[in-house]
Protein backbone atom coordinates (compact mmCIF):
# COMPACT_ATOMS: atom_id res chain seq x y z
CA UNK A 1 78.99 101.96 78.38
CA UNK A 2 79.31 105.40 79.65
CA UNK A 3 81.57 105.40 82.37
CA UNK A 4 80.73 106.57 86.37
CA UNK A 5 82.30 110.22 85.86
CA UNK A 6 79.85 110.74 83.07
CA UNK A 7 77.51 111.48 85.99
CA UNK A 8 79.02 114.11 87.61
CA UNK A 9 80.76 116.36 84.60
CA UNK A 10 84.16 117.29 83.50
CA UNK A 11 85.51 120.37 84.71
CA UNK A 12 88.73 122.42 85.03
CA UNK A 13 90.79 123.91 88.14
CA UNK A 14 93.63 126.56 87.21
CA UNK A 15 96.02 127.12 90.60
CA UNK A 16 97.57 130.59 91.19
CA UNK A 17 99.69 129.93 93.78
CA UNK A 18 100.72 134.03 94.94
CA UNK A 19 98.75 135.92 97.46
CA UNK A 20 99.50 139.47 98.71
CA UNK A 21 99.60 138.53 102.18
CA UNK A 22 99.17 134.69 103.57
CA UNK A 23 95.70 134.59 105.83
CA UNK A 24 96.60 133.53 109.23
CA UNK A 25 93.18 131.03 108.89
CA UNK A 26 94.60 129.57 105.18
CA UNK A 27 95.95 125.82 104.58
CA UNK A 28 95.69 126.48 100.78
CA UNK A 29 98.97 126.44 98.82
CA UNK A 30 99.54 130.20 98.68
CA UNK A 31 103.09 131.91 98.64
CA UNK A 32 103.79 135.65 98.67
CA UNK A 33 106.34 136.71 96.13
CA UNK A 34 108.29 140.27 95.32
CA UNK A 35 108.33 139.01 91.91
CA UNK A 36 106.63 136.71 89.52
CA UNK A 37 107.69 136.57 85.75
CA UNK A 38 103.55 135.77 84.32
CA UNK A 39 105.42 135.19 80.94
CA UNK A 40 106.71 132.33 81.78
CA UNK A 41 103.86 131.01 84.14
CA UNK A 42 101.69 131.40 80.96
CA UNK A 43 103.96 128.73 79.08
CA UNK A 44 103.74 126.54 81.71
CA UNK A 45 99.77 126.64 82.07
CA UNK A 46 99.75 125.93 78.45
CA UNK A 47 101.71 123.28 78.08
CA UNK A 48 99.79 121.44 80.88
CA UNK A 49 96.58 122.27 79.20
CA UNK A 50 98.16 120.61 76.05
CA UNK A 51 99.37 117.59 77.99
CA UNK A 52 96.00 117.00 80.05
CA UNK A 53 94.37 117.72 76.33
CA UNK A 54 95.59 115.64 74.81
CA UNK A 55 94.78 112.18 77.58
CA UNK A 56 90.78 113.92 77.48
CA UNK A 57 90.70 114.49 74.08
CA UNK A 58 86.79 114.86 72.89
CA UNK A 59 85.24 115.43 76.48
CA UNK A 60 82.89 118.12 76.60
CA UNK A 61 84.06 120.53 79.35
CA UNK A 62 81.42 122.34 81.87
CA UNK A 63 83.71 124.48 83.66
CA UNK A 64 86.58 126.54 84.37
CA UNK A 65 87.60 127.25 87.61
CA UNK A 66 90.92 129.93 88.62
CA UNK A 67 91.64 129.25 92.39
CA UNK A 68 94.58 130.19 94.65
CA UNK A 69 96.17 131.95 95.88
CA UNK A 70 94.73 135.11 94.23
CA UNK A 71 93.81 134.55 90.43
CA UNK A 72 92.79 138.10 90.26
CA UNK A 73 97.13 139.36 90.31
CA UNK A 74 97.09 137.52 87.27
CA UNK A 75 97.65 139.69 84.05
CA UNK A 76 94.31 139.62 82.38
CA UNK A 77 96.15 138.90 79.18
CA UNK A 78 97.44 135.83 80.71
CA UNK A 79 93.90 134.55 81.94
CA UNK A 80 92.54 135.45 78.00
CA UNK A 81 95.20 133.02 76.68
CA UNK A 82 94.63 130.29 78.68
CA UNK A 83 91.20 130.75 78.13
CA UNK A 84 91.53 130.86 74.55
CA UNK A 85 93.92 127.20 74.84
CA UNK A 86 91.06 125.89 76.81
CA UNK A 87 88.70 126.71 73.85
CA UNK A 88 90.61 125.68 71.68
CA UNK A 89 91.65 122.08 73.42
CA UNK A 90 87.97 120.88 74.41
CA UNK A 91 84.57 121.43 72.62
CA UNK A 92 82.69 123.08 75.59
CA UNK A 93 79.18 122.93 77.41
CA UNK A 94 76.88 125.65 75.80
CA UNK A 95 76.23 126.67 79.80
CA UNK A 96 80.27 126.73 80.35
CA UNK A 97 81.30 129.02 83.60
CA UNK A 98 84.33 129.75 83.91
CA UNK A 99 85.29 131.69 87.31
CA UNK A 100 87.97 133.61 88.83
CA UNK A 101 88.56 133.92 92.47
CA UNK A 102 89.64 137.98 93.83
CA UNK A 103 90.36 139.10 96.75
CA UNK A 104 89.16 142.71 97.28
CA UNK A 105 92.55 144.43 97.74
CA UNK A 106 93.27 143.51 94.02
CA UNK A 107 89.98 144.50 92.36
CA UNK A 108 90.16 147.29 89.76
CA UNK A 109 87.36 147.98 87.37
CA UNK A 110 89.68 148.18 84.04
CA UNK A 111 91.13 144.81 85.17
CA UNK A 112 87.72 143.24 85.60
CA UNK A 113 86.40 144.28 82.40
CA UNK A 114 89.38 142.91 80.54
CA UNK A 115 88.61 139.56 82.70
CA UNK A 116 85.28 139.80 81.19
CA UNK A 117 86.58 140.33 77.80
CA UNK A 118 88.89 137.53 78.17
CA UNK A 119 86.07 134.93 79.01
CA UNK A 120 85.75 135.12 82.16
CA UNK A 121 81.87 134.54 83.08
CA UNK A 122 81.56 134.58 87.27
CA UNK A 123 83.79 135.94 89.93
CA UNK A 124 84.06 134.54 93.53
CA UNK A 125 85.19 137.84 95.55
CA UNK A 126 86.73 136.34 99.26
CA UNK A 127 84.95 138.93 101.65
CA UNK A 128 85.25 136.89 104.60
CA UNK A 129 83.36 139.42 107.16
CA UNK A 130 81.92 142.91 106.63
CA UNK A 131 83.56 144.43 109.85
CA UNK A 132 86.88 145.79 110.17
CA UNK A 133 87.94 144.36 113.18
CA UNK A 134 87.03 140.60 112.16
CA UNK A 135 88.86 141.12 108.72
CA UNK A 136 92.12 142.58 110.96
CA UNK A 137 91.75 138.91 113.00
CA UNK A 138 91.77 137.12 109.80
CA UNK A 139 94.82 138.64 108.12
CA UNK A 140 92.91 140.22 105.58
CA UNK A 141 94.39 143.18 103.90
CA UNK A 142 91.39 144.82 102.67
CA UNK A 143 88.87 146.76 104.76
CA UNK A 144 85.18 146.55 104.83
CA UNK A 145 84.29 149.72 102.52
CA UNK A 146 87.09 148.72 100.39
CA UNK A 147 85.57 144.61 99.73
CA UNK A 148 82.03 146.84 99.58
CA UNK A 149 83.46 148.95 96.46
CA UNK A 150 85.32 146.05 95.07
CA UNK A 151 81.95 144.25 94.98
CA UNK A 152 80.07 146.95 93.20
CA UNK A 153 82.75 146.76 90.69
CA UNK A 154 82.40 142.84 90.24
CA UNK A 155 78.93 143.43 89.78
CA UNK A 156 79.03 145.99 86.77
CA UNK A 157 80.84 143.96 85.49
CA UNK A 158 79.58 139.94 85.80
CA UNK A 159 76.09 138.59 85.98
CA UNK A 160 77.25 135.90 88.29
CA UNK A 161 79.45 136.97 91.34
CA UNK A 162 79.44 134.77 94.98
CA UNK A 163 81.27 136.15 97.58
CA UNK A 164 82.43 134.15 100.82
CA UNK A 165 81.85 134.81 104.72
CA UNK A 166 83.45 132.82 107.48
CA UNK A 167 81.23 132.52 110.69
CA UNK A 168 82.26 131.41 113.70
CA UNK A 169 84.89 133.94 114.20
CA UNK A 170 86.36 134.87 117.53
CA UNK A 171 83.77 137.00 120.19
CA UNK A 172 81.06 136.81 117.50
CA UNK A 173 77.77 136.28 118.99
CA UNK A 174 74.61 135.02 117.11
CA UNK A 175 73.14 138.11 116.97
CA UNK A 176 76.56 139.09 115.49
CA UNK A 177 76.22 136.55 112.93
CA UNK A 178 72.59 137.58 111.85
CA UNK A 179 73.02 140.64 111.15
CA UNK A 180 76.43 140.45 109.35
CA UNK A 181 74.29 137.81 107.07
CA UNK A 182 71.21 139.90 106.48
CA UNK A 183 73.99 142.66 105.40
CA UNK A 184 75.31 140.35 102.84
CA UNK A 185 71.79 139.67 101.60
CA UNK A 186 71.55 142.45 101.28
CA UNK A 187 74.35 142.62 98.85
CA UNK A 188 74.01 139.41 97.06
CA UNK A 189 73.08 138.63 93.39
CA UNK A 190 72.97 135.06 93.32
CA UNK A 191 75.12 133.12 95.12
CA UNK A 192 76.77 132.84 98.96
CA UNK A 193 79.75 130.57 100.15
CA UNK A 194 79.13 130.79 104.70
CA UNK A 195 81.98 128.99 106.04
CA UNK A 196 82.76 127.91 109.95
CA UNK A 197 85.90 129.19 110.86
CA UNK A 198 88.12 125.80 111.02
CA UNK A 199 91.12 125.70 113.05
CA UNK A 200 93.67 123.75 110.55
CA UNK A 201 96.89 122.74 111.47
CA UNK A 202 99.99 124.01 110.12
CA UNK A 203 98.44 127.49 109.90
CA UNK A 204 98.96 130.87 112.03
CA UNK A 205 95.91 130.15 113.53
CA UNK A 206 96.43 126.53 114.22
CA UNK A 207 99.71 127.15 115.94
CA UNK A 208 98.21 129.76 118.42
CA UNK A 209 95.38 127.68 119.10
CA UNK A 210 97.95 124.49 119.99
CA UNK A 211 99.24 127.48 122.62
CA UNK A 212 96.15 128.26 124.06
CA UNK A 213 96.12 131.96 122.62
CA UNK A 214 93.56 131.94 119.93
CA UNK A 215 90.42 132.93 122.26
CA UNK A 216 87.04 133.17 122.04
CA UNK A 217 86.12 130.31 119.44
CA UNK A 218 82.45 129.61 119.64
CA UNK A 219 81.47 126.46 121.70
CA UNK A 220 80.32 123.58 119.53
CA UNK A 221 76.44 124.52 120.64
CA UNK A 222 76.65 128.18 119.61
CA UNK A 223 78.21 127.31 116.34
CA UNK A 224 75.55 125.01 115.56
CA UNK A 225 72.92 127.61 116.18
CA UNK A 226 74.76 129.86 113.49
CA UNK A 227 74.83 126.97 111.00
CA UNK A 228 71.02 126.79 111.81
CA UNK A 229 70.40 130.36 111.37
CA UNK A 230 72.28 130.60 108.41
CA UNK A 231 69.91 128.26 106.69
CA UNK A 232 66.78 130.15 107.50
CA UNK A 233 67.90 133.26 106.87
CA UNK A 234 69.13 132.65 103.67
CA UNK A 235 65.90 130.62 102.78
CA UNK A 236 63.97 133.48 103.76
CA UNK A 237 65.74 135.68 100.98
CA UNK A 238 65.49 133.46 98.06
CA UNK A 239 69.00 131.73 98.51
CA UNK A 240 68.37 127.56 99.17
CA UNK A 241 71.21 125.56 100.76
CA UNK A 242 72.08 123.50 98.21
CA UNK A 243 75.12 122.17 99.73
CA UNK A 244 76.25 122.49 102.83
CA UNK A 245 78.08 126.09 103.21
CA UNK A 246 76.86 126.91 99.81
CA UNK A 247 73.55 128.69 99.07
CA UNK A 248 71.91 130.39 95.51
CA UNK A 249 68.73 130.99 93.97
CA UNK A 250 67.46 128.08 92.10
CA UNK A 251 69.60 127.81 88.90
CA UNK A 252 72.45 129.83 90.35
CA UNK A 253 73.82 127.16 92.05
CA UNK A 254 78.15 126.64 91.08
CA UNK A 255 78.22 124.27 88.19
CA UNK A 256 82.34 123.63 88.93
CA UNK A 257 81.70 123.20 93.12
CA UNK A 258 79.04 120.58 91.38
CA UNK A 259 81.42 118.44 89.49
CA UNK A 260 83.04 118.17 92.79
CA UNK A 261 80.16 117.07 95.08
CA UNK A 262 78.65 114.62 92.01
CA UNK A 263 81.90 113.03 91.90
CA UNK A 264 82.54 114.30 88.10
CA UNK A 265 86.65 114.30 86.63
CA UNK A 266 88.55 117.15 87.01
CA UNK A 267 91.53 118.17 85.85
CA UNK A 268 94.34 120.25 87.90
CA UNK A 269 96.76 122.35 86.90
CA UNK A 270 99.26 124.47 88.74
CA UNK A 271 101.24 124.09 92.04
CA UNK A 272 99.61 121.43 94.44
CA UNK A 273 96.43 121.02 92.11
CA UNK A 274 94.72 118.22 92.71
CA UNK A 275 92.54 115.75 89.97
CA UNK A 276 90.40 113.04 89.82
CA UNK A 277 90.89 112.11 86.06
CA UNK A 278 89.42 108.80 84.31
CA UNK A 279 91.97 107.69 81.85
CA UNK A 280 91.62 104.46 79.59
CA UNK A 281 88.61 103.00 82.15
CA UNK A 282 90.51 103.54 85.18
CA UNK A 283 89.39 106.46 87.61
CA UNK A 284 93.48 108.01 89.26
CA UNK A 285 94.24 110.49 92.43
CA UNK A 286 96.47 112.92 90.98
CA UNK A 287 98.24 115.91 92.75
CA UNK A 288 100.38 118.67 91.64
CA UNK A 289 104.09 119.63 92.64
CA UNK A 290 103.28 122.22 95.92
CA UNK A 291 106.42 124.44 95.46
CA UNK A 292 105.67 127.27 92.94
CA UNK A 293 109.37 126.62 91.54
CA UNK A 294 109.61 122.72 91.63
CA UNK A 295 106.49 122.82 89.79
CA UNK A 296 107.85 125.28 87.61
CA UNK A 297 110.71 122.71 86.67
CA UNK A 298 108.72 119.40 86.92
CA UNK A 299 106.53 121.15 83.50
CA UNK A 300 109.40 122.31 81.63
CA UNK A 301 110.39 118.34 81.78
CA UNK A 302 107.07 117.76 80.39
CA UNK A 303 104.99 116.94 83.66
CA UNK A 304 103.67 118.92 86.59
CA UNK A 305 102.20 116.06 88.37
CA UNK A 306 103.85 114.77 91.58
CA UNK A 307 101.27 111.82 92.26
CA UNK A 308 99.15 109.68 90.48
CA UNK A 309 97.27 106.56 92.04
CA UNK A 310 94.72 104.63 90.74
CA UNK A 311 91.96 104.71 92.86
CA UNK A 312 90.23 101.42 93.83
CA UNK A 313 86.16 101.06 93.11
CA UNK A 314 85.27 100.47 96.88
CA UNK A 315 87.54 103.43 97.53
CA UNK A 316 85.74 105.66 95.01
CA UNK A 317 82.29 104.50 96.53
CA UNK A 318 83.02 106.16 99.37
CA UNK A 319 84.43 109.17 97.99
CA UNK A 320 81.27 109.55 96.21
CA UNK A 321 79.28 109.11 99.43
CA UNK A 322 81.56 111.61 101.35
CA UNK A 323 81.19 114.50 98.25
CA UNK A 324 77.29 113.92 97.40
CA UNK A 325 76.12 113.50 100.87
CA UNK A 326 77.01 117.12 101.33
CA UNK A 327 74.54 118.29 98.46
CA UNK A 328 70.80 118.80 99.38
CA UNK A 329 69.90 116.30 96.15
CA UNK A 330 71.80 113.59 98.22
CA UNK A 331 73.56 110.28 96.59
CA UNK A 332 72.18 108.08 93.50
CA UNK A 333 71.78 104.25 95.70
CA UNK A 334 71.73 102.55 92.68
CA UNK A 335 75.58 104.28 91.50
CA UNK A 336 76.67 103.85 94.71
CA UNK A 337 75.96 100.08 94.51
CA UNK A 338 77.80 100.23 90.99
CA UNK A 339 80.99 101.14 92.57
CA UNK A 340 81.32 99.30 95.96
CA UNK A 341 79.32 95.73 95.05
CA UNK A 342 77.56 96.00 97.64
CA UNK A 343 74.17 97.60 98.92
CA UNK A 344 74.27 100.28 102.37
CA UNK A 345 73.22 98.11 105.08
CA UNK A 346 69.07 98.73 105.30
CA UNK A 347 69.30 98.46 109.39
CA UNK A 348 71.74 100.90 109.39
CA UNK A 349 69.68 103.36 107.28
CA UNK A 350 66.16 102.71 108.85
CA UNK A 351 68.11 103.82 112.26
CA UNK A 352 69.26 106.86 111.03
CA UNK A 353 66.12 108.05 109.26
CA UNK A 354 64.16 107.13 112.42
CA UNK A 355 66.55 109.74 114.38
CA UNK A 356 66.27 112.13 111.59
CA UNK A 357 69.43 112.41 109.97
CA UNK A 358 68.94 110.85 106.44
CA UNK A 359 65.55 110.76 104.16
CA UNK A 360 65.13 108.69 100.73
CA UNK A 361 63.27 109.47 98.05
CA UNK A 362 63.28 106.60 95.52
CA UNK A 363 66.83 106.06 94.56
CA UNK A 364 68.56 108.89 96.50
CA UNK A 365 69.57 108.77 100.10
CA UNK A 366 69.85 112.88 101.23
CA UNK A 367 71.23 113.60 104.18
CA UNK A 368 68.92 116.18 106.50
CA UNK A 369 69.63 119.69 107.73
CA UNK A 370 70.62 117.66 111.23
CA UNK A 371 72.97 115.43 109.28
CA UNK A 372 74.45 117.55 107.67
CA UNK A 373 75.77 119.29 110.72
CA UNK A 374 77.48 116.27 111.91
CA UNK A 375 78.55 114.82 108.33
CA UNK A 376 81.13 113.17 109.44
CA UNK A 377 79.87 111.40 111.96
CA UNK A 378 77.27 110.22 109.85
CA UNK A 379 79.61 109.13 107.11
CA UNK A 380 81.37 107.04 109.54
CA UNK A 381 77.97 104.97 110.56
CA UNK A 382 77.05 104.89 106.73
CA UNK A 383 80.21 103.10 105.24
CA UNK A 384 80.33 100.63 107.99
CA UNK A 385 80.53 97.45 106.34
């Protein structure tokens, strides 16, 4: 029998834990360091390639994915080898994309090429607004001309580049926001990541908000009508919402994002990576060591994993609900029922489809533009048992 992850893909995530600066907005597991020795990072990545090899050995793999931190400091040499283990450990999908995340400020065209000679097939570039003073707010170290040249030199250089915005921001108005988008359109090949500006704890930007000085955050009403907006305007250039802050032409759409959202396996490596692996019938919760250095250690002893927990069926039936309600192709009913035992409650559903925030078509329940703006809200009534 072909087991649930089958459904959803097999896929890769690579952590590079160093930044050049830490965003005052970021809650990823990003460190700035004077110094990093690659050579020895390189080992490491290997050897966990071998290990996680060797427990999926025969799985055809669909994608690649270098996140961070900023994957594009990494010595292009390194990314070739690891590329070349990856090869070399898995047969791989004919369609395999394998993408590296850069930041602007550490774009240069000779190091992009050799990315693309390496194997590198699609490069996320984190823009994160297209004026100065907004990219100042956020931390960000490069400036609007600069992300604007490092952009044209992604594109000479990959068919397949995204780039991200965050909306949302402080004092941005929604004539702000529409413009700024139309601007990116304007830019875009294929692909768009439009994130709200969340206020995370833990972060620069959640500590001044616990002090009342991060000002002028959008109301809840006037960040809806941006997450509205966005959605039509995108639509009206070509690029569908196929997820909820992610939006491509038809066929661009992220195959790696994908795995996520369809509740595929994926395996993590690096500092504070997280998996969802299926090993010997049983579906685990796996996360990395966070600290660069303990991680460092915990793989020269043969394992960089500081957690791994099986993960009950009910417990992935909801999972899979919270990832695949977020996609515009919605959750398979019928796999859902697979993992929990149980059907969704049919009063529950008829009530929310009369009030317009869930459709079915056949054997998918697909959560509408208005449900998708208050997912988790929705979730909540869904999963009631």
């Amino acid at each position: 029998m072909a087991e649930d992850w089958q459904n959803g893909g097999f896929g890769l995530y690579i952590h590079w834990p160093f930044c050049q600066a830490k965003c005052p907005y970021c809650d990823f597991n990003s460190h700035v360091s004077r110094e990093i020795d690659q050579s020895r990072w390189l080992r490491a990545y290997l050897s966990e390639l071998d290990r996680v090899g060797s427990l999926t050995k025969g799985r055809v793999l669909n994608s690649v994915f270098f996140g961070g931190g900023t994957p594009s400091l990494m010595d292009p040499d390194v990314v070739a080898q690891i590329i070349e283990r990856i090869r070399a450990t898995w047969p791989t999908a004919n369609d395999l994309e394998i993408t590296l995340e850069a930041n602007p400020g550490s774009v240069e065209a000779g190091r992009f090429a050799a990315y693309r000679q390496g194997g590198v097939s699609r490069v996320s570039m984190g823009i994160q607004a297209l004026n100065d003073r907004d990219l100042q707010r956020l931390g960000r170290i490069h400036s609007v001309d600069e992300a604007k040249a490092a952009f044209d030199i992604a594109r000479k250089s990959f068919d397949r580049v995204s780039f991200d915005l965050i909306y949302a921001r402080q004092d941005q108005t929604l004539n702000d926001w529409q413009t700024e988008l139309r601007e990116a359109l304007s830019m875009a090949i294929d692909h768009l990541s439009l994130y709200q500006l969340t206020i995370e704890t833990g972060t620069a930007f959640g500590d001044r908000y616990a002090k009342g000085k991060l000002r002028g955050l959008p109301e809840d009403d006037l960040a809806a009508d941006m997450y509205q907006a966005t959605g039509d305007i995108c639509i009206e250039a070509g690029l569908e919402g196929y997820e909820v802050s992610n939006y491509a032409k038809p066929g661009s759409e992220s195959i790696h994002n994908k795995i996520y959202w369809r509740y595929g396996d994926y395996a993590g490596i690096g500092p504070g990576a997280h998996a969802r692996l299926t090993l010997n019938g049983q579906r685990h919760a796996i996360e990395c060591w966070r600290n660069p250095d303990r991680w460092l250690q915990a793989v020269d002893t043969g394992n960089g994993e500081n957690v791994k927990n099986p993960i009950l069926l009910t417990d992935q039936a909801d999972e899979m609900m919270m990832m695949g309600l977020r996609l515009r192709d919605g959750v398979d009913l019928k796999r859902w029922e697979n993992l929990s035992g149980r059907p969704l409650n049919p009063t529950t559903l008829a009530h929310l489809q009369d009030i317009g925030m869930i459709r079915q078509s056949g054997d998918l329940l697909i959560a509408t533009q208005d449900g998708r703006m208050v997912l988790n809200t929705l979730l909540a009534e869904i999963l009631v048992e």
